[in-house]
Structures are given as structure tokens and as C-alpha cells.
N, C-alpha and C. Protein backbone atom coordinates (compact mmCIF):
# COMPACT_ATOMS: atom_id res chain seq x y z
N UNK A 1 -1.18 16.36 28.52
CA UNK A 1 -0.43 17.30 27.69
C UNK A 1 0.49 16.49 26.78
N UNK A 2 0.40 17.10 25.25
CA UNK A 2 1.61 16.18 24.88
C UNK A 2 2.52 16.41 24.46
N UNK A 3 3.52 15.79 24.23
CA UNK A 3 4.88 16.57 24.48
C UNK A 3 5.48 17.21 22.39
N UNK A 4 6.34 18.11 22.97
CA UNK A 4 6.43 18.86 21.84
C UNK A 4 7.50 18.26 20.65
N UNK A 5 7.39 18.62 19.59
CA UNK A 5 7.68 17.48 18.12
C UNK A 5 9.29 17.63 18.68
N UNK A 6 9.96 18.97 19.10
CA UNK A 6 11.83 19.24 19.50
C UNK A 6 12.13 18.30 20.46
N UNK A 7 10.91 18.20 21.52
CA UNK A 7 10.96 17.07 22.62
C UNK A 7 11.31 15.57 22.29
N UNK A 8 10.58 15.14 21.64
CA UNK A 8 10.32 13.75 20.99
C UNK A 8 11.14 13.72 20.33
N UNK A 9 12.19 14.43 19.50
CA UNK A 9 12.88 14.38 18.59
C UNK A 9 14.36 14.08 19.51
N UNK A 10 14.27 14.88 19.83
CA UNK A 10 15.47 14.91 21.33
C UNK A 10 15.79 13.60 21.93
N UNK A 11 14.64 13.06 22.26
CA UNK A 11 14.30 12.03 23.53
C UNK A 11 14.68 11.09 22.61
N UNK A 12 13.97 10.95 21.02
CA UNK A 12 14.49 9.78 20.13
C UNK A 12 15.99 9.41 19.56
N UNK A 13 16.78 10.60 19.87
CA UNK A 13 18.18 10.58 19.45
C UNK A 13 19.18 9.93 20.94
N UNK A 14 18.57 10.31 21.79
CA UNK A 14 19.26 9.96 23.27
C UNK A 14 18.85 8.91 23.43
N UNK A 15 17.80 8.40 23.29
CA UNK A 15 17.45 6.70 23.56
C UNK A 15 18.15 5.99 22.57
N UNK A 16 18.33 6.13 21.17
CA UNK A 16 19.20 5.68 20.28
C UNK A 16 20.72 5.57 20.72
N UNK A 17 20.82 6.72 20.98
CA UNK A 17 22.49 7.06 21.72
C UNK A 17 22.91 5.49 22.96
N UNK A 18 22.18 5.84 23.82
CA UNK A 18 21.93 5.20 24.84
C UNK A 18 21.84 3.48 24.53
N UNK A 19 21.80 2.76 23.56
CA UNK A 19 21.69 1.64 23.07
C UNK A 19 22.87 1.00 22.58
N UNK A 20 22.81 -0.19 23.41
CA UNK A 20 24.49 -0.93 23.15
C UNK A 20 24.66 -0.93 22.13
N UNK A 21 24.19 -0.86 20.86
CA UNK A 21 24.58 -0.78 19.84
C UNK A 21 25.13 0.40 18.97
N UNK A 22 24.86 1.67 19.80
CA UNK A 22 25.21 2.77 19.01
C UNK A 22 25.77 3.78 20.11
N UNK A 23 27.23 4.43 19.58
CA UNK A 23 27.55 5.22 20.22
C UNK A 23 26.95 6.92 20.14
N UNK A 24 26.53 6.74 19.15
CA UNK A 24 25.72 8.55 18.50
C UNK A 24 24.91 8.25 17.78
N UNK A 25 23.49 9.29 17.84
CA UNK A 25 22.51 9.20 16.87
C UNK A 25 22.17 10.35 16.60
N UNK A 26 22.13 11.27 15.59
CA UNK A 26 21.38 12.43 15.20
C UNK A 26 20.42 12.35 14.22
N UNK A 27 19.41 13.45 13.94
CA UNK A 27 18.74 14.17 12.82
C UNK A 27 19.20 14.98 11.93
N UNK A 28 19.03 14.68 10.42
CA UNK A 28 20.14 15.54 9.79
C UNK A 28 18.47 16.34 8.85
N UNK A 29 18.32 17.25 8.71
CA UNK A 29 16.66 17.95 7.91
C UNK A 29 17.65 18.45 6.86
N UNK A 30 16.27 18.23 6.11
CA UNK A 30 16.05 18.81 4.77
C UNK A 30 16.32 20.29 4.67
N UNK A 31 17.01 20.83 3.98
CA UNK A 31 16.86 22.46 4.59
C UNK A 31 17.33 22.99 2.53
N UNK A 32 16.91 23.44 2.21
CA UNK A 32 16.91 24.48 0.61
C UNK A 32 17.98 22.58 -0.17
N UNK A 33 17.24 22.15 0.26
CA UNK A 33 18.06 20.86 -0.43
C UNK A 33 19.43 20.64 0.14
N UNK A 34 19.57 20.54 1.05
CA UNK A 34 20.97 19.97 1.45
C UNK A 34 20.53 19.55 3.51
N UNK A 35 21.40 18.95 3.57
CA UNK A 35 21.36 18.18 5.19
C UNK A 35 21.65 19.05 5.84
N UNK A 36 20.82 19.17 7.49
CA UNK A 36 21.46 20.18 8.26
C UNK A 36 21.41 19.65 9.87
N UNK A 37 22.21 19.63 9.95
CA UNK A 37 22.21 18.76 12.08
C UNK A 37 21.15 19.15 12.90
N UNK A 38 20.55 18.47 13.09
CA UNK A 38 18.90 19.19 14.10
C UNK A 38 20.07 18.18 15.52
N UNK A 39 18.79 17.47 16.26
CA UNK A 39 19.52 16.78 17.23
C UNK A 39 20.05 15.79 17.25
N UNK A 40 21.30 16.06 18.18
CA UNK A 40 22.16 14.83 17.91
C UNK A 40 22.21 14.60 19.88
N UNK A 41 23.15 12.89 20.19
CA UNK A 41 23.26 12.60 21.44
C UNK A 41 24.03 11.83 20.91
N UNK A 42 25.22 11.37 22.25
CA UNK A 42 26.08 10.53 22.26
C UNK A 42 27.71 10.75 21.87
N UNK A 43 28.43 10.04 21.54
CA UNK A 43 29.79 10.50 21.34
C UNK A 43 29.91 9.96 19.65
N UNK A 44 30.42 10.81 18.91
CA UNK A 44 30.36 10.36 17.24
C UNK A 44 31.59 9.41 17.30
N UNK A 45 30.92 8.61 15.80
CA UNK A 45 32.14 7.58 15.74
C UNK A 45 32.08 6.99 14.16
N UNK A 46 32.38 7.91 13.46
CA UNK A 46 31.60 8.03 12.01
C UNK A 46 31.86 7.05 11.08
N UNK A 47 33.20 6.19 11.43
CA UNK A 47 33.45 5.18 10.55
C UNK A 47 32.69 4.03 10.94
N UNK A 48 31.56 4.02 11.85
CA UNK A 48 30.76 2.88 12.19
C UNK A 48 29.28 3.99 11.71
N UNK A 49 29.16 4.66 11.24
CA UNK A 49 28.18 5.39 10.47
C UNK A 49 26.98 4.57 9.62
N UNK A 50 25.75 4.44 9.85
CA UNK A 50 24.69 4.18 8.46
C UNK A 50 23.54 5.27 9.39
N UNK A 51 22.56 5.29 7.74
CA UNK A 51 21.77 6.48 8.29
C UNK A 51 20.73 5.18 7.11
N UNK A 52 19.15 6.14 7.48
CA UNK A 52 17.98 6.01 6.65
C UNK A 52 17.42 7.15 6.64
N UNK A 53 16.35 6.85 5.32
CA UNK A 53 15.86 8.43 4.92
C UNK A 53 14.47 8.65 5.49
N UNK A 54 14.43 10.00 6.25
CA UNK A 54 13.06 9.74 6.86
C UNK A 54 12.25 10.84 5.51
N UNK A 55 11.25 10.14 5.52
CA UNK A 55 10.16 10.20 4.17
C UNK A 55 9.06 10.71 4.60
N UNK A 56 8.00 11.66 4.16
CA UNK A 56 6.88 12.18 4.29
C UNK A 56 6.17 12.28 2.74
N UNK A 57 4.62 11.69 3.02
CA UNK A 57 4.28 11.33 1.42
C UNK A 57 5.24 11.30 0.83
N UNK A 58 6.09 10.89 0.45
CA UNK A 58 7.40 10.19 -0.48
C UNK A 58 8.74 11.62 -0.66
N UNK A 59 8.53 12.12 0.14
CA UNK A 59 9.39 13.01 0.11
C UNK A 59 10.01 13.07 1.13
N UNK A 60 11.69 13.40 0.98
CA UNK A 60 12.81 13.10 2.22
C UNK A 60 12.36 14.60 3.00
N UNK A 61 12.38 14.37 4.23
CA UNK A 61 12.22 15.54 4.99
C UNK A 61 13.50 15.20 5.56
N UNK A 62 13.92 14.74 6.19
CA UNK A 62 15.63 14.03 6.72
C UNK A 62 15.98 13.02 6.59
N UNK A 63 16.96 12.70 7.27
CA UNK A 63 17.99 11.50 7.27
C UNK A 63 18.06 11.40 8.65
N UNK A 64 17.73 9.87 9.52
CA UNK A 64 18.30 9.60 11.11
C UNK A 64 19.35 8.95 10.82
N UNK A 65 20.54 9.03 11.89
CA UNK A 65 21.87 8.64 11.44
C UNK A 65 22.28 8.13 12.95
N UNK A 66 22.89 6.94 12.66
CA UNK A 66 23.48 6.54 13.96
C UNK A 66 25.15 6.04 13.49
N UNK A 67 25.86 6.05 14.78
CA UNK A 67 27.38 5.86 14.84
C UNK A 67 27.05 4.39 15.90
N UNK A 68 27.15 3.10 14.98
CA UNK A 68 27.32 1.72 15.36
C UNK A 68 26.44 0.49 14.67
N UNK A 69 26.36 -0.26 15.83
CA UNK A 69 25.77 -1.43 15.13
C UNK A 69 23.97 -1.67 15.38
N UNK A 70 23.25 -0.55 14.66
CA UNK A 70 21.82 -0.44 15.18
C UNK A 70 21.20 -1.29 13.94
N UNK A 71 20.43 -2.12 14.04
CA UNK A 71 19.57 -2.83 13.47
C UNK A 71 18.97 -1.97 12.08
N UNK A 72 19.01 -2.25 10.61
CA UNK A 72 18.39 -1.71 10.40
C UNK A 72 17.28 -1.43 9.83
N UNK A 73 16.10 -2.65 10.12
CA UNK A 73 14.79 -2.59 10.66
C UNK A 73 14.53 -1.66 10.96
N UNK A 74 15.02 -1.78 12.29
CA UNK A 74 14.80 -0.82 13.63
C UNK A 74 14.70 0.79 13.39
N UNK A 75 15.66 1.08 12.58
CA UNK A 75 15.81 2.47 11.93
C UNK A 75 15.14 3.07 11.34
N UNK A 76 14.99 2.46 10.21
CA UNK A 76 13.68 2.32 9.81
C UNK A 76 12.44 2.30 10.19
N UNK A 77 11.83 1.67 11.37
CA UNK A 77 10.52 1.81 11.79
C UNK A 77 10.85 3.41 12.61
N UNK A 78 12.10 3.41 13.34
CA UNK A 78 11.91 5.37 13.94
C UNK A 78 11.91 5.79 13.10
N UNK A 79 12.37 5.58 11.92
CA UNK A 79 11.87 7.11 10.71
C UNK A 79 11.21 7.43 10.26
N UNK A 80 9.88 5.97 10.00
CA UNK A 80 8.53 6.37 9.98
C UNK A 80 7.84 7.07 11.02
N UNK A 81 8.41 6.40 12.59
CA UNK A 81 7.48 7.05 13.54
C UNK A 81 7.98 8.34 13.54
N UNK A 82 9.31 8.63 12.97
CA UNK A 82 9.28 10.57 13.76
C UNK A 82 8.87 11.40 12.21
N UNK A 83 8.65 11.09 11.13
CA UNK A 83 8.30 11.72 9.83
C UNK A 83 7.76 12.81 10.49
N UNK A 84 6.16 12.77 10.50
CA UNK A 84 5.30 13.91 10.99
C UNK A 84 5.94 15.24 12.23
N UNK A 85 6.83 14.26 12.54
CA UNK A 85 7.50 15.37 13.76
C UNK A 85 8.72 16.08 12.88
N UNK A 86 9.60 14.98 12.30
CA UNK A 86 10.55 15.87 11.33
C UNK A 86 9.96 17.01 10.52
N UNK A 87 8.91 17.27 10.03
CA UNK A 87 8.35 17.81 9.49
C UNK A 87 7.80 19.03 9.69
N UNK A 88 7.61 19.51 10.97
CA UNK A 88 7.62 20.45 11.92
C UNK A 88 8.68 20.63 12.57
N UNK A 89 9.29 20.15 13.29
CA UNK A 89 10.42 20.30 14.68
C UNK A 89 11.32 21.38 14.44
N UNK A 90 12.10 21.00 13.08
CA UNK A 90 12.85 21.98 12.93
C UNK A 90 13.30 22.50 11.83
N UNK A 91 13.53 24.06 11.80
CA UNK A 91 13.67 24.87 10.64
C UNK A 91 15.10 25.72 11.35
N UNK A 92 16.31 24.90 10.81
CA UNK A 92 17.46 26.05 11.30
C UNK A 92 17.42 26.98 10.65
N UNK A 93 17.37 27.00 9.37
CA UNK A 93 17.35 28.67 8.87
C UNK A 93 18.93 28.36 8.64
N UNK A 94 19.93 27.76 8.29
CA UNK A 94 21.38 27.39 8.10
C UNK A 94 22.11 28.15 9.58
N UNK A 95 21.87 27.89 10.96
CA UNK A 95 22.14 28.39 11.65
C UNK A 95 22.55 26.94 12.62
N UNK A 96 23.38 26.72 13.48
CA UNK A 96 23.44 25.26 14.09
C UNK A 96 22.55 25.29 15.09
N UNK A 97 21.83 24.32 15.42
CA UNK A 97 20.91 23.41 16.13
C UNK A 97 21.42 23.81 17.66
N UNK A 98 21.02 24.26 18.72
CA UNK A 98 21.71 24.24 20.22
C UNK A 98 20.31 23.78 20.81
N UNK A 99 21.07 22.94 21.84
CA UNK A 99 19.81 22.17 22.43
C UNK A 99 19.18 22.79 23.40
């Protein structure tokens, strides 16, 4: 069975979280053109803030954002791997994200 795009999305923000290098990581989606909080983990810490743009055929579907010192390679290669899932997972509808 495999697991669902909210799942993976989830699991990718908490393993981020979870990394000596970062105290918080969320998903911020594309929503009528503006950013909207899908999942987040960890404790925020925004003045240690960088994000990358996650891209689908050349178009931003979101932004992954972490609070610390995460590589950013590294960021980069999760934003390719979760594209296809950003892309589905989630549609708030401008309503907040509850996990």
C-alpha cells in the first residue's frame, strides 16, 4: 500500500524538523497566487528562516521552508522529490491547514 501524498508531506516536514540543523520546517502552497501553510513541525524560529521554491514543469506549486541551518542542496533535492505530491496534497480553500 502506498502511503498518501498529506502523509509523505507530513512525515517530510517532521523529519526536517527533527534535524540538528533545523528547528521548524513547513509547506507553504500555491493557493489563487499567494502562500498558504499546509504542514508544518517543530518549534518556529524565523530569524534563522530560508525557504526554496518547489516547482512543477516550471511552475511554483510551493515554497519548503525551514527555521535553521539546513543545507541548501539538501532543500532543494526535497523539493524536487515532494513536487508531484505538492501538487495534489493540498487545497486549503484559504482555510488553515489542521493536522
Amino acid at each position: 500500500m502506498s502511503a498518501d501524498a498529506d502523509d509523505v508531506l507530513r512525515q517530510t516536514v517532521a523529519d526536517l524538523a527533527a534535524g540538528d540543523d533545523c528547528t521548524w520546517a513547513g509547506i507553504f502552497f500555491v493557493e489563487d497566487g499567494r502562500l498558504v501553510l499546509g504542514p508544518e513541525a517543530g518549534t518556529p524560529e524565523e530569524a534563522r528562516r530560508q525557504s526554496v521554491p518547489v516547482t512543477w514543469r516550471g511552475d511554483k506549486v510551493a515554497e519548503l521552508v525551514v527555521d535553521g541551518d539546513a543545507d541548501l542542496a539538501r532543500l532543494e533535492q526535497v523539493a524536487a522529490e515532494i513536487a508531484d505530491l505538492c501538487l495534489v496534497g493540498w487545497d486549503t480553500g484559504g482555510e488553515t491547514w489542521e493536522p
